[in-house]
Structure formats: C-alpha cells, structure tokens
Protein backbone atom coordinates (compact mmCIF):
# COMPACT_ATOMS: atom_id res chain seq x y z
CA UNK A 1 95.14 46.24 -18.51
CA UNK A 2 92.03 48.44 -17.87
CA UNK A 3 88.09 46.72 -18.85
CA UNK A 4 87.62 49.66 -21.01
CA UNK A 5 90.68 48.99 -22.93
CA UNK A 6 89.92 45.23 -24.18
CA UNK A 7 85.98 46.11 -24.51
CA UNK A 8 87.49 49.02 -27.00
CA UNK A 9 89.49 46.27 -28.60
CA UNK A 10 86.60 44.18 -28.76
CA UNK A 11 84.48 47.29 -30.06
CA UNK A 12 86.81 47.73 -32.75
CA UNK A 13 87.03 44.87 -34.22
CA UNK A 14 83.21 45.30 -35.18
CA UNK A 15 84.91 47.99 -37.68
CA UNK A 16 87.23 45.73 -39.91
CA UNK A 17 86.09 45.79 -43.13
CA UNK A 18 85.57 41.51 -43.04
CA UNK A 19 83.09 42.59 -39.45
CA UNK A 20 82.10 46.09 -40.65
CA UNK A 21 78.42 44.89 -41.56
CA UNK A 22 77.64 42.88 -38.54
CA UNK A 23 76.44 44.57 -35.04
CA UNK A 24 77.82 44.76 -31.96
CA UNK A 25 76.12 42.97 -29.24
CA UNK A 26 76.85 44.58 -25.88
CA UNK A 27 76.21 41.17 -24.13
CA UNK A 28 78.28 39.57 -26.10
CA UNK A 29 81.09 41.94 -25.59
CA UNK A 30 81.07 42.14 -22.40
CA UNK A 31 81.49 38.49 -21.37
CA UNK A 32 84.27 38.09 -24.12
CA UNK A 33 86.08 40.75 -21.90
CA UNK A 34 85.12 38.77 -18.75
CA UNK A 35 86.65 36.05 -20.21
CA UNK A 36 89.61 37.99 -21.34
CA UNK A 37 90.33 39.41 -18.04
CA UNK A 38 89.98 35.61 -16.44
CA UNK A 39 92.59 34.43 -18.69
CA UNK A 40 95.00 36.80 -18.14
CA UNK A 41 94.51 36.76 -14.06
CA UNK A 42 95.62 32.99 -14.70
CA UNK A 43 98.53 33.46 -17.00
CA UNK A 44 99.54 36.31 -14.37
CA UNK A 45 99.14 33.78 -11.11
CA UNK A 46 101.32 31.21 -13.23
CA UNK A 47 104.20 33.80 -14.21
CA UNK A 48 104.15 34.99 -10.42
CA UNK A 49 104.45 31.18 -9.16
CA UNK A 50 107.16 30.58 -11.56
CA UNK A 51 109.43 33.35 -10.68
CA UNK A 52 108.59 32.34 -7.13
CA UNK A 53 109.87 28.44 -7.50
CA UNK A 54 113.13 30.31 -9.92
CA UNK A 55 113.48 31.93 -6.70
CA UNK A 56 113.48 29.67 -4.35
CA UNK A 57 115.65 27.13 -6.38
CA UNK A 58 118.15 29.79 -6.98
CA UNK A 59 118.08 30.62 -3.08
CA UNK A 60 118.51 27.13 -2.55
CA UNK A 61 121.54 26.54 -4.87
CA UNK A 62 123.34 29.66 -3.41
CA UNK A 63 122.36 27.98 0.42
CA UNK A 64 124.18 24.53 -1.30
CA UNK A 65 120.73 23.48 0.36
CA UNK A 66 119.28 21.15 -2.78
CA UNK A 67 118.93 17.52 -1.07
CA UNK A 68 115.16 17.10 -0.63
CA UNK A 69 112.54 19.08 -1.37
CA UNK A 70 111.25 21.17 1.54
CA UNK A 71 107.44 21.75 2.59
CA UNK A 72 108.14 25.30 0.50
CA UNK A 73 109.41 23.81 -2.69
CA UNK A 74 106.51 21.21 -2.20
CA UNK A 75 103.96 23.28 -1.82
CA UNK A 76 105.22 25.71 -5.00
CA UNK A 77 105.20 22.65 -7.20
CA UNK A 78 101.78 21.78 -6.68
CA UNK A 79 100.92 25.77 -6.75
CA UNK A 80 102.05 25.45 -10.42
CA UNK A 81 100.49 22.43 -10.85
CA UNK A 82 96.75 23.68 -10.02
CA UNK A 83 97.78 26.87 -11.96
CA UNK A 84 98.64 25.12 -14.83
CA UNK A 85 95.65 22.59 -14.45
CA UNK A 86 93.30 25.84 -14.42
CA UNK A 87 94.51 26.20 -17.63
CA UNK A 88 93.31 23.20 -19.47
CA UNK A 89 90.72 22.45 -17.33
C-alpha cells in the first residue's frame, strides 16, 4: 500500500457528511498515515514470522525431527514473541 493511497483515505474522510464541516489539517494527516504505515510494517513482520515457524514445524514433522527445539525453532519463537510484544507495547 502506497503513502498517497491511505493519506487519500485519510483526505476523504474529511468529506463524510458527519466530517464534511471540519478542516483538514495536513499535520495531522500526515502522522495518522505514519502511524498507519507503522502498523501495518508490524502486522506484516508478524504474518512473515508465522509462516516462517508453520514452515519450519511442517519441515520438521516431514524430517520426523520434532524432539527438542533447535537454536532455529528457538530463535523463531522469541522472533514472534518481540513481534507480538511490539504490538501491545
């Protein structure tokens, strides 16, 4: 998703009916879409790290390799972790 296309989003909400009186602060605008683009960066990174572990685990069943987790498996688990921990924090 392009800047331009949530700042349009953003721009166009100033034209509901409920926000059609109020005016569009530029500022304002453009940090909401900072923010925006932030948040879905860290959804993306979590998807990515999921599919990655799904990956791994399903590599690892096919292998008949599930006994303890290796250094990999370790080190995707507390990949997640952060990722998720970026999200409430």
């Amino acid at each position: 998703m392009e800047k331009e296309d949530i700042l349009g989003a953003l721009a166009r909400g100033y034209c509901w009916p409920l926000n059609s009186h109020k005016v569009l602060d530029p500022d304002l605008a453009e940090a909401m879409c900072e923010e925006i683009i932030n948040l879905l960066k860290r959804k993306a990174n979590i998807l990515v790290t999921a599919q990655k572990l799904r990956d791994y685990i399903l590599r690892s069943e096919m292998a008949e390799d599930v006994t303890l987790p290796s250094v990999q498996f370790r080190d995707l688990c507390l990949q997640a972790l952060g990722n998720i921990e970026g999200e409430t924090g």
